[in-house]
Protein backbone atom coordinates (compact mmCIF):
# COMPACT_ATOMS: atom_id res chain seq x y z
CA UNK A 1 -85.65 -161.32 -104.20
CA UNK A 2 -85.89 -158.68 -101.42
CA UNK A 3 -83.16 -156.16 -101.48
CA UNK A 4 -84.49 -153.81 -97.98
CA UNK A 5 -83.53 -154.77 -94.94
CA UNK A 6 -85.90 -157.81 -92.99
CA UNK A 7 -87.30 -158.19 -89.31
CA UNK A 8 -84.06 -159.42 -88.24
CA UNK A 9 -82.12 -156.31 -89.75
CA UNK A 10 -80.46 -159.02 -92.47
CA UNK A 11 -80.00 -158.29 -95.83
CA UNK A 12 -80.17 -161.37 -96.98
CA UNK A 13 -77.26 -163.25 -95.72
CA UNK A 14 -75.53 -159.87 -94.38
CA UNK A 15 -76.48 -157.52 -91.79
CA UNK A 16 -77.79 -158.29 -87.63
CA UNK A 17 -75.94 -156.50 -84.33
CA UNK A 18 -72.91 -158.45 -82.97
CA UNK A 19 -72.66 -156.36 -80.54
CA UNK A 20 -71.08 -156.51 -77.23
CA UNK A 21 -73.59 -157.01 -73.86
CA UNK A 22 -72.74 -153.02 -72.72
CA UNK A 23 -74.25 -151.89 -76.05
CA UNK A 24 -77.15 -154.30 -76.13
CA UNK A 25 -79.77 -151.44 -74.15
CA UNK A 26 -78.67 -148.48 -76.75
CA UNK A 27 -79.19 -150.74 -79.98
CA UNK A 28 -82.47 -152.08 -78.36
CA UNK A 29 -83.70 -149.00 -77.29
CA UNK A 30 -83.30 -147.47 -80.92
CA UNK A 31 -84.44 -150.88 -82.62
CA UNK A 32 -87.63 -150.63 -80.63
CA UNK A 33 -88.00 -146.79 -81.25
CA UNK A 34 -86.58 -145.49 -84.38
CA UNK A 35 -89.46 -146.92 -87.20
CA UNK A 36 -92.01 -145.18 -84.81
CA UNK A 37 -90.47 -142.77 -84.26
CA UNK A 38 -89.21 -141.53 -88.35
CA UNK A 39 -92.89 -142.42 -89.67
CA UNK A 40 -94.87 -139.84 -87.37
CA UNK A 41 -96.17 -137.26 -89.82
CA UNK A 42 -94.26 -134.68 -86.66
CA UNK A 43 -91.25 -135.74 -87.42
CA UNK A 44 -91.66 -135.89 -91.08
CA UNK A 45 -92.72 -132.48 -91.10
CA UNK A 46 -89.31 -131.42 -89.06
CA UNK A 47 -87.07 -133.34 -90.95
CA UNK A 48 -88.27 -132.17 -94.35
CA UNK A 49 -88.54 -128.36 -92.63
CA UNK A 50 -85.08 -128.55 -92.17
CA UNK A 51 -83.91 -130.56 -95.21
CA UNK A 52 -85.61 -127.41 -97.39
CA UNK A 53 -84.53 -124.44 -95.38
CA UNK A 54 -81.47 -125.56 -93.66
CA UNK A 55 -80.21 -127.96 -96.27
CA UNK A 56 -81.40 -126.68 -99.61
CA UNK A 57 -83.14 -129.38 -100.96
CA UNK A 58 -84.17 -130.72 -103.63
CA UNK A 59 -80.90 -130.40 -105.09
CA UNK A 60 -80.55 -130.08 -108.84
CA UNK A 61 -80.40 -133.12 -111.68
CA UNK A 62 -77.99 -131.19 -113.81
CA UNK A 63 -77.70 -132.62 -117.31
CA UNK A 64 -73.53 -132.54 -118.29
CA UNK A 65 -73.92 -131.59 -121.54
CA UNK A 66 -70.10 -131.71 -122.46
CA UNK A 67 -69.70 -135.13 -120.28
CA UNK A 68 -72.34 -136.97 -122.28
CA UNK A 69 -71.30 -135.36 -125.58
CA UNK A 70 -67.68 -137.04 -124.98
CA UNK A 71 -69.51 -140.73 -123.59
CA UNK A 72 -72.40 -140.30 -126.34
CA UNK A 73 -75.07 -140.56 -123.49
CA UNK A 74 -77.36 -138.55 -121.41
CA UNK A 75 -75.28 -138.17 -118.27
CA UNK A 76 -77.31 -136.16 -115.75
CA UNK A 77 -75.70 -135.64 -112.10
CA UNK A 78 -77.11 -135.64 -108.76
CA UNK A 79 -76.19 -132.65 -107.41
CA UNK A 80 -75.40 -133.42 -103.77
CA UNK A 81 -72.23 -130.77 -103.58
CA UNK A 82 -75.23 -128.55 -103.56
CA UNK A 83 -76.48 -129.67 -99.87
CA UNK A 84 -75.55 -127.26 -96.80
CA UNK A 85 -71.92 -128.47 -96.16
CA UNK A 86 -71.07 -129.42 -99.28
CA UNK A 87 -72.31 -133.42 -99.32
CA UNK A 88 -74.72 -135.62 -98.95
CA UNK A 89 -73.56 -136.58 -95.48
CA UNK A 90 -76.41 -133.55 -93.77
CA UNK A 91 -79.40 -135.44 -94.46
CA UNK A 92 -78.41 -138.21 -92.72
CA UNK A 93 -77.35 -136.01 -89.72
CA UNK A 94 -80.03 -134.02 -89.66
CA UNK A 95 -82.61 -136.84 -89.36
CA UNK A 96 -80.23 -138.92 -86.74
CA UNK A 97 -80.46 -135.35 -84.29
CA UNK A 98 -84.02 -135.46 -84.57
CA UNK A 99 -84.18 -138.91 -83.75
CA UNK A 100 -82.16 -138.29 -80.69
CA UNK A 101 -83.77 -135.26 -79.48
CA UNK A 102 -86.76 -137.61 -79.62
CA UNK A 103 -84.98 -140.29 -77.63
CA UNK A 104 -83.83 -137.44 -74.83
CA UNK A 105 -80.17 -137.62 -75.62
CA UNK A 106 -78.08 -134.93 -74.67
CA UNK A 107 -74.89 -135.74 -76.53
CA UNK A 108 -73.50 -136.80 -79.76
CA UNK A 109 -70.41 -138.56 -80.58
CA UNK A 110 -69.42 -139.71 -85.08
CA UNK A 111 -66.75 -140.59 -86.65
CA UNK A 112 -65.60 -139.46 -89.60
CA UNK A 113 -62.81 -139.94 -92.36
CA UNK A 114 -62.70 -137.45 -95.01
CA UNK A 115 -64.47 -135.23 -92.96
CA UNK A 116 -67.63 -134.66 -94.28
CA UNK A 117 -69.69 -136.73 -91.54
CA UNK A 118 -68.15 -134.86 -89.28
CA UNK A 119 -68.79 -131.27 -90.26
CA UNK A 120 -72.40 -132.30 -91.00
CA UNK A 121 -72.74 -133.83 -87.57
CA UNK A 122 -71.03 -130.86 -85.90
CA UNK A 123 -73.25 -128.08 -87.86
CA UNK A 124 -76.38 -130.29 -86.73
CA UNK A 125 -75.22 -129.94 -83.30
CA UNK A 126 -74.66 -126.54 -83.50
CA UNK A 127 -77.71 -125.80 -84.77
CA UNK A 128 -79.56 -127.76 -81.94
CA UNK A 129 -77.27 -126.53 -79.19
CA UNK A 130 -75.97 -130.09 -78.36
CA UNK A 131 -72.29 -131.48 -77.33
CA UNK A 132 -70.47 -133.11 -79.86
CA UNK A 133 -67.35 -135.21 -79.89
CA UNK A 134 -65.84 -136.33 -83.57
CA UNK A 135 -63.00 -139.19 -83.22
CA UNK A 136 -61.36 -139.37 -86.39
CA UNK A 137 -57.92 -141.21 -87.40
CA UNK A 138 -54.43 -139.09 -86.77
CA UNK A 139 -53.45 -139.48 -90.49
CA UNK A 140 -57.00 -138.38 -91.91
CA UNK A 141 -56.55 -135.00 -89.49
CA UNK A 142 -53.74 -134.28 -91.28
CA UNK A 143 -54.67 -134.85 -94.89
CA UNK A 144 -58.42 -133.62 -94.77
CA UNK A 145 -57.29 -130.58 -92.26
CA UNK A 146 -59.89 -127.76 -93.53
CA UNK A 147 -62.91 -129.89 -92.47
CA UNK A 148 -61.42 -130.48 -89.51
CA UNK A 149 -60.52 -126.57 -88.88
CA UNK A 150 -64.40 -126.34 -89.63
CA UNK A 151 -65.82 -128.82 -87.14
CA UNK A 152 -63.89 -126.69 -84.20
CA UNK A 153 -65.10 -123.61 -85.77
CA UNK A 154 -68.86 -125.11 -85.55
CA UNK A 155 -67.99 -126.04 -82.11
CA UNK A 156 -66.78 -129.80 -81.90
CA UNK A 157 -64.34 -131.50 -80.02
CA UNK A 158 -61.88 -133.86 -82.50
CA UNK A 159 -60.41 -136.68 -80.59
CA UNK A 160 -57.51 -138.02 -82.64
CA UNK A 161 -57.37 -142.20 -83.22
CA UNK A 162 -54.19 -143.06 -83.18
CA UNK A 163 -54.36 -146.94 -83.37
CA UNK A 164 -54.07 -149.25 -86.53
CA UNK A 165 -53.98 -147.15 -89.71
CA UNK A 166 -54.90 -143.96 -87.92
CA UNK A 167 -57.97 -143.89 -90.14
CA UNK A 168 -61.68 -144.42 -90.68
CA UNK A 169 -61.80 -147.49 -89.46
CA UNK A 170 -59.95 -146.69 -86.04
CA UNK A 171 -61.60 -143.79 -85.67
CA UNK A 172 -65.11 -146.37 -85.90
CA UNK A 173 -63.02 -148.30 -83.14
CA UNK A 174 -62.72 -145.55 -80.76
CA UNK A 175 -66.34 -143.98 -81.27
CA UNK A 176 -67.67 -147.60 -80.40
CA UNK A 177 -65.71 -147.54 -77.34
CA UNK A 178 -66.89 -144.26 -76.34
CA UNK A 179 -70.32 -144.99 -76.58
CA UNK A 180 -70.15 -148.46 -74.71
CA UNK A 181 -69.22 -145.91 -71.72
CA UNK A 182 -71.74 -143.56 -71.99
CA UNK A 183 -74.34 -145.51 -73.05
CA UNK A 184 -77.24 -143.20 -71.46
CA UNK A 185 -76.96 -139.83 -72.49
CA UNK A 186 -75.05 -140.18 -75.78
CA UNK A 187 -75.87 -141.02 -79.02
CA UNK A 188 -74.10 -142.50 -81.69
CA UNK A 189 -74.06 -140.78 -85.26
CA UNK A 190 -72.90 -143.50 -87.66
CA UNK A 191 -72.08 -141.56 -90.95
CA UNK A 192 -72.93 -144.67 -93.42
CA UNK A 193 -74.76 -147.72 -94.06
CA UNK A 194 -72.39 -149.69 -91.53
CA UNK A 195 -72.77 -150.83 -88.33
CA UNK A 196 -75.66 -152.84 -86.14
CA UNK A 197 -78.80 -152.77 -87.37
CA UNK A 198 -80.98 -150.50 -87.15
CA UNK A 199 -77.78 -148.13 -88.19
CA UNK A 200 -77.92 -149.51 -92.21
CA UNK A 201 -81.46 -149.04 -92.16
CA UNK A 202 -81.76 -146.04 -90.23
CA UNK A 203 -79.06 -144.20 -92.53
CA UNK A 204 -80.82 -145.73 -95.84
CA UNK A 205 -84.08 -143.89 -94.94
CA UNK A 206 -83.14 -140.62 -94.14
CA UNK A 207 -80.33 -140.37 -97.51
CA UNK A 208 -83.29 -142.11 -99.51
CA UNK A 209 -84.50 -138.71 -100.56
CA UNK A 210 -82.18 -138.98 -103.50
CA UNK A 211 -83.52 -141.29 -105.00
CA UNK A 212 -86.53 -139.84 -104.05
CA UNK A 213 -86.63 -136.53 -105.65
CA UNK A 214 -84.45 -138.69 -108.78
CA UNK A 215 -87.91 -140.11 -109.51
CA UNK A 216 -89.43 -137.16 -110.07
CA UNK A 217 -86.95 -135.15 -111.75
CA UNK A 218 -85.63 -137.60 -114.30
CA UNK A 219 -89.25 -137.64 -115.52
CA UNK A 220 -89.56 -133.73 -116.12
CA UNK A 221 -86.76 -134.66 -118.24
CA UNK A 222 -87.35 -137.86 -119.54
CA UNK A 223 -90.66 -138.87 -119.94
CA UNK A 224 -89.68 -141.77 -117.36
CA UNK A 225 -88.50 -141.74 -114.00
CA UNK A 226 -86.02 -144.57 -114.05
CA UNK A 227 -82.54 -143.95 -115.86
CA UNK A 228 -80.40 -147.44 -117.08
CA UNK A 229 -77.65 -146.78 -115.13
CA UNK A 230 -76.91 -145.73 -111.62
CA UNK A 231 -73.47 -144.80 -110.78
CA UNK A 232 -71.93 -143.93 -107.16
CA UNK A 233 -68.87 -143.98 -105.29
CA UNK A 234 -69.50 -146.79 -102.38
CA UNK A 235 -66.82 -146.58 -98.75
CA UNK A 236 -69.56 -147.65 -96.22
CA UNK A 237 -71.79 -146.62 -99.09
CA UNK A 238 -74.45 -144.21 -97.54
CA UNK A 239 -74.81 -141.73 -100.95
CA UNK A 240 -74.88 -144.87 -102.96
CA UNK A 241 -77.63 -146.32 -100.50
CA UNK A 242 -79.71 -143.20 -100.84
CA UNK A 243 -79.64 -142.99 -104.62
CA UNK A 244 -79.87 -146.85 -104.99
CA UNK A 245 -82.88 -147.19 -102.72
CA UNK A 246 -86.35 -146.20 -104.88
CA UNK A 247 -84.53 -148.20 -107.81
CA UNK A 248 -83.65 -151.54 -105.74
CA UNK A 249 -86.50 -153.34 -107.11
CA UNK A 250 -86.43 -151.81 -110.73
CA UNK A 251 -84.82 -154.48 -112.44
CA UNK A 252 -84.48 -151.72 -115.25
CA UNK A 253 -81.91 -149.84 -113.81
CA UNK A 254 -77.96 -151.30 -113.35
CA UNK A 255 -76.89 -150.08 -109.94
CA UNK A 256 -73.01 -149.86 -110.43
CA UNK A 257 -71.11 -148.86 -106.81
CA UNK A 258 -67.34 -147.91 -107.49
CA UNK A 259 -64.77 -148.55 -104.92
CA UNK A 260 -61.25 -147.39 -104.14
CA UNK A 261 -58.43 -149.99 -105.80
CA UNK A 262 -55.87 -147.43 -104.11
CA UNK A 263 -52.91 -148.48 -106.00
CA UNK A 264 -54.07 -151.73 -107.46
CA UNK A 265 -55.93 -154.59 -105.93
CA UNK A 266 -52.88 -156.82 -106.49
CA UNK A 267 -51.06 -154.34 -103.86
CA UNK A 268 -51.58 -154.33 -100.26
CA UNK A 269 -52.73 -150.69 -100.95
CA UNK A 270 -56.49 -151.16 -101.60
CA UNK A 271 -59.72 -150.85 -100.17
CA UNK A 272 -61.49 -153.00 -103.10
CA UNK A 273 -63.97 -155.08 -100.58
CA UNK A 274 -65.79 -156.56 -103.19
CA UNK A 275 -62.75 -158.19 -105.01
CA UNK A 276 -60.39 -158.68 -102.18
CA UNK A 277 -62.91 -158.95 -98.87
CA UNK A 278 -65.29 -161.96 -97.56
CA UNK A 279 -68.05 -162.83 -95.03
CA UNK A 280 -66.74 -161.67 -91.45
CA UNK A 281 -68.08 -159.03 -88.91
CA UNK A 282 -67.31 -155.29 -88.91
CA UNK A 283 -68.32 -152.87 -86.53
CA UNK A 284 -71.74 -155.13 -85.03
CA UNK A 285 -72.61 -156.49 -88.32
CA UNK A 286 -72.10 -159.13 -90.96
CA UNK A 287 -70.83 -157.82 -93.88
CA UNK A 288 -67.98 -158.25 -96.86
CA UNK A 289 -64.38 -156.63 -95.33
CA UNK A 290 -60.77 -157.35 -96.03
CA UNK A 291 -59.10 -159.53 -93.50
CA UNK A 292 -56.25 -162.32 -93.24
CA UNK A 293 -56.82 -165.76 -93.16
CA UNK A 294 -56.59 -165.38 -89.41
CA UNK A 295 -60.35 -163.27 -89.50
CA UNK A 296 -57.70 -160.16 -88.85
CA UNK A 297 -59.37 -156.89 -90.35
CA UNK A 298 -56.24 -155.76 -93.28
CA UNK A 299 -55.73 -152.04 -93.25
CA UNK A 300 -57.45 -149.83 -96.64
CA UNK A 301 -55.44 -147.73 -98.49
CA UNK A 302 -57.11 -144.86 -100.77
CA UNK A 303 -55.98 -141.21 -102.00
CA UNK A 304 -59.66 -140.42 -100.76
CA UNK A 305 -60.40 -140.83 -96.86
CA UNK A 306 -63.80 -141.47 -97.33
CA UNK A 307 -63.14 -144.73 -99.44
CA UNK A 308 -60.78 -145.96 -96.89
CA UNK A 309 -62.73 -148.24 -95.19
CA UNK A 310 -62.17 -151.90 -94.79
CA UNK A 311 -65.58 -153.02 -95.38
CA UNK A 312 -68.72 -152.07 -96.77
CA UNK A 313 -72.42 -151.61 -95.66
CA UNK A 314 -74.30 -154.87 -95.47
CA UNK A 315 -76.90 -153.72 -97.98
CA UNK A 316 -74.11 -153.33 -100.30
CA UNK A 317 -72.58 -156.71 -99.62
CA UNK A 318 -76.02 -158.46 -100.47
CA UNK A 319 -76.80 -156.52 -103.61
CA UNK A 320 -72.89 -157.57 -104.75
CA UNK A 321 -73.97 -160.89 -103.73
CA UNK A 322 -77.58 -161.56 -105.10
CA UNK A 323 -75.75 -159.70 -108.74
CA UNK A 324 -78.54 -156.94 -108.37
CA UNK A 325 -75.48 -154.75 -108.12
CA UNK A 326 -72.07 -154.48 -109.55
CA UNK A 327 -69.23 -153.63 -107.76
CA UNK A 328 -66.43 -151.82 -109.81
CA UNK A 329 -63.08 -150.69 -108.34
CA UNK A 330 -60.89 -147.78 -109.43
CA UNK A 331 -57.15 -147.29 -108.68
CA UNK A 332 -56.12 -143.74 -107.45
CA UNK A 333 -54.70 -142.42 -110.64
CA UNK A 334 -58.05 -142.86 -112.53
CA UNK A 335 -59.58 -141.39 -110.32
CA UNK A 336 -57.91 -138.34 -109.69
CA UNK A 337 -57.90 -138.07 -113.56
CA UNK A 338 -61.70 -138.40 -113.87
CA UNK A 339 -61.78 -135.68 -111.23
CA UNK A 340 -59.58 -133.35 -113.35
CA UNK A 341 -62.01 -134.21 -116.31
CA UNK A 342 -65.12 -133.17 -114.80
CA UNK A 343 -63.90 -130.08 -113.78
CA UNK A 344 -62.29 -128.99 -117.17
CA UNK A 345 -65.49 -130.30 -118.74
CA UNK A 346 -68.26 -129.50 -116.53
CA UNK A 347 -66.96 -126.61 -113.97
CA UNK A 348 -66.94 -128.76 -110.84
CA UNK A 349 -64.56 -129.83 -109.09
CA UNK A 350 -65.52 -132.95 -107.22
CA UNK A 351 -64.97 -134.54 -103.73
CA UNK A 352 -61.90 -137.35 -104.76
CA UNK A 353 -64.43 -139.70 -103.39
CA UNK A 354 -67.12 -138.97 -105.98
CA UNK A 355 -64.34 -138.53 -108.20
CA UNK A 356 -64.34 -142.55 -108.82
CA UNK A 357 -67.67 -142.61 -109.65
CA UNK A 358 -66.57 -140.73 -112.57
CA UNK A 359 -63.79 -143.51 -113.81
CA UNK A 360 -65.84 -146.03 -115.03
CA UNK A 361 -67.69 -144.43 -118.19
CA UNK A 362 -65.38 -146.42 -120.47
CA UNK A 363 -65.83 -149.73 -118.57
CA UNK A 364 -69.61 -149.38 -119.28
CA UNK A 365 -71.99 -150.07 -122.20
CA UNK A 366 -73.40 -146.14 -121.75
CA UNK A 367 -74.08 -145.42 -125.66
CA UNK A 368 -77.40 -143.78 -125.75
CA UNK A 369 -78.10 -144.46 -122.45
CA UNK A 370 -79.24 -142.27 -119.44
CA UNK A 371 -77.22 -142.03 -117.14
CA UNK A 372 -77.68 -140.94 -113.38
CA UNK A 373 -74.35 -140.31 -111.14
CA UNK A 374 -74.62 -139.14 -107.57
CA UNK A 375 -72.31 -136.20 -107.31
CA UNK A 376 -71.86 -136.74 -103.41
CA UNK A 377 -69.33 -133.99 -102.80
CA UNK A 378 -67.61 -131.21 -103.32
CA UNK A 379 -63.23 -130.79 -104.24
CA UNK A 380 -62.64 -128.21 -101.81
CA UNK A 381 -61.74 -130.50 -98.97
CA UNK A 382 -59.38 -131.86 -101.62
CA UNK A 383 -57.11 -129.10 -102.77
CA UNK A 384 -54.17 -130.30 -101.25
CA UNK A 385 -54.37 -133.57 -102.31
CA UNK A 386 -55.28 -132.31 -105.91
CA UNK A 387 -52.29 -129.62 -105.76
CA UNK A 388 -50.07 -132.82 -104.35
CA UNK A 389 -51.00 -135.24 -107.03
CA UNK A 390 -50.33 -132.05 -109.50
CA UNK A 391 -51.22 -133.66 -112.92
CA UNK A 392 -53.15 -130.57 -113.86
């Protein structure tokens, strides 16, 4: 079975643009352009310049000695906290700027939920002297309000949305919007694998060089360059993607993506897609996402803002599909709990996000296994939902 995305931009049953008509020239005109555009050894050369200096990549496969000691397995983490603004979210930036320099655009506009998207799209911006505009939801400004102190600092303008949940997914809503009205000069940064195609694609690529540099270092450590298990936190499910993506046809390696059961998936407070969403379209593409029987999009719920997402990324929706992945959800509580054990074990404390990637150790045959989780972000965007929670 193929697991990348096809000529049509379908993931098997999931993926394609349903788009409306007023976007149709900006999705064509990166469709056409974007494969071309990535593969020229010029631009390879720029984006891996910048990913090295700018970035500070590779990033480390750290080996948690204490962590596998207490799961009796070799539990090595990819070290993504590492990258320039404290995530994983930069590589994907940085290649989507030098895609639009290359297209002439002279603005960008991203959403963003905990925050992370948006700083890295702002410091991109910054750093190539371009106009950016971050929408993110009213609720999400308040509870991730240090990233969003940084993105003014780097220059942005944050334009609250203050529909629906006041989160991610309005905040998708209003960027959308915004770029059906200024379709010419502006382009879109979508933070994850979401979206029309050639957006899951497009993102896949440029966070593929996780998985990327996983090859090679899990062999210096190894003697092989595969581990048995794969382990990340999955929203849209762009760090997931990128760590996924060298392994998708390695039939080896159990690619397990953990998602935010909020406060149980037999609440309403949940952004579980894989257990509580089916087929429907989300933001120009078919994909899983919670909705009523009415095809209504239900409102997520999760302690992190970067799970709270009503869908996930087509790619993601056929690899739960086709059983090449498997989908695991993690109420709040665990998580935050898993997040309080890595840092008392290992010294770091994580993004809450990641922090559910962390949950599922017991839920897993791991015993003298190796083990690979993406660490896709740093705590201190968290503190004040840590020092709220207070179980420490």
């Amino acid at each position: 079975m193929k697991y990348n995305v096809n000529d049509k931009g379908f993931y098997g049953d999931f993926g394609g643009a349903y788009i409306p008509e007023m976007l149709y020239s900006n999705i064509d005109e990166l469709n056409k352009n974007y494969l071309s555009i990535i593969e020229e050894d010029s631009f390879s050369k720029k984006f891996n310049y910048y990913l090295k200096k700018y970035v500070g990549r590779p990033t480390p496969l750290y080996y948690a000695k204490r962590l596998s000691e207490k799961y009796n397995s070799k539990i090595y983490l990819k070290r993504e906290d590492l990258c320039h603004t404290g995530a994983h979210k930069i590589n994907n930036t940085i290649g989507q700027i030098l895609l639009a320099k290359e297209l002439n655009k002279k603005k960008i506009i991203a959403e963003t939920g905990a925050g992370q998207h948006g700083v890295a799209t702002a410091t991109v911006c910054a750093l190539m002297g371009m106009k950016c505009v971050i929408y993110m939801g009213e609720v999400d400004i308040e509870r991730q309000r240090p990233n969003v102190e940084r993105m003014k600092i780097l220059g942005a303008e944050i334009r609250p949305a203050i529909s629906g949940s006041k989160t991610l997914k309005d905040a998708t809503n209003e960027a959308m919007r915004h770029w059906i009205n200024n379709p010419d000069d502006t382009h879109y940064i979508i933070g994850s694998v979401v979206g029309p195609h050639p957006y899951p694609d497009m993102v896949a690529r440029f966070q593929s060089v996780i998985s990327e540099e996983v090859l090679y270092q899990l062999d210096e450590v190894e003697d092989r360059n595969y581990p048995d298990y794969i382990l990340a936190c999955v929203g849209g499910g762009s760090n997931a993607a990128g760590i996924f993506y060298h392994y998708l046809d390695n039939k080896k390696v159990k690619l397990i993506g953990i998602e935010a059961g909020g406060m149980g998936i037999e609440t309403k407070k949940s952004a579980a897609t894989t257990t509580l969403g089916n087929k429907g379209i989300l933001h120009g593409s078919k994909t899983l996402l919670m909705q009523d029987k009415n095809g209504q999009v239900t409102e997520p719920y999760s302690i992190s803002a970067g799970l709270d997402y009503p869908g996930i990324g087509p790619l993601h929706a056929h690899l739960f599909d086709s059983k090449r992945g498997k989908y695991i959800s993690v109420d709040d509580n665990d998580a935050m709990n898993a997040g309080l054990e890595l840092s008392r074990l290992e010294g770091i404390i994580p993004a809450i996000e990641t922090a559910h990637a962390f949950a599922v150790f017991d839920r897993l045959e791991i015993k003298n296994r190796v083990v690979v989780v993406n660490l896709s972000g740093r705590g201190d965007k968290d503190l004040e939902t840590y020092i709220k929670w207070g179980k420490y």
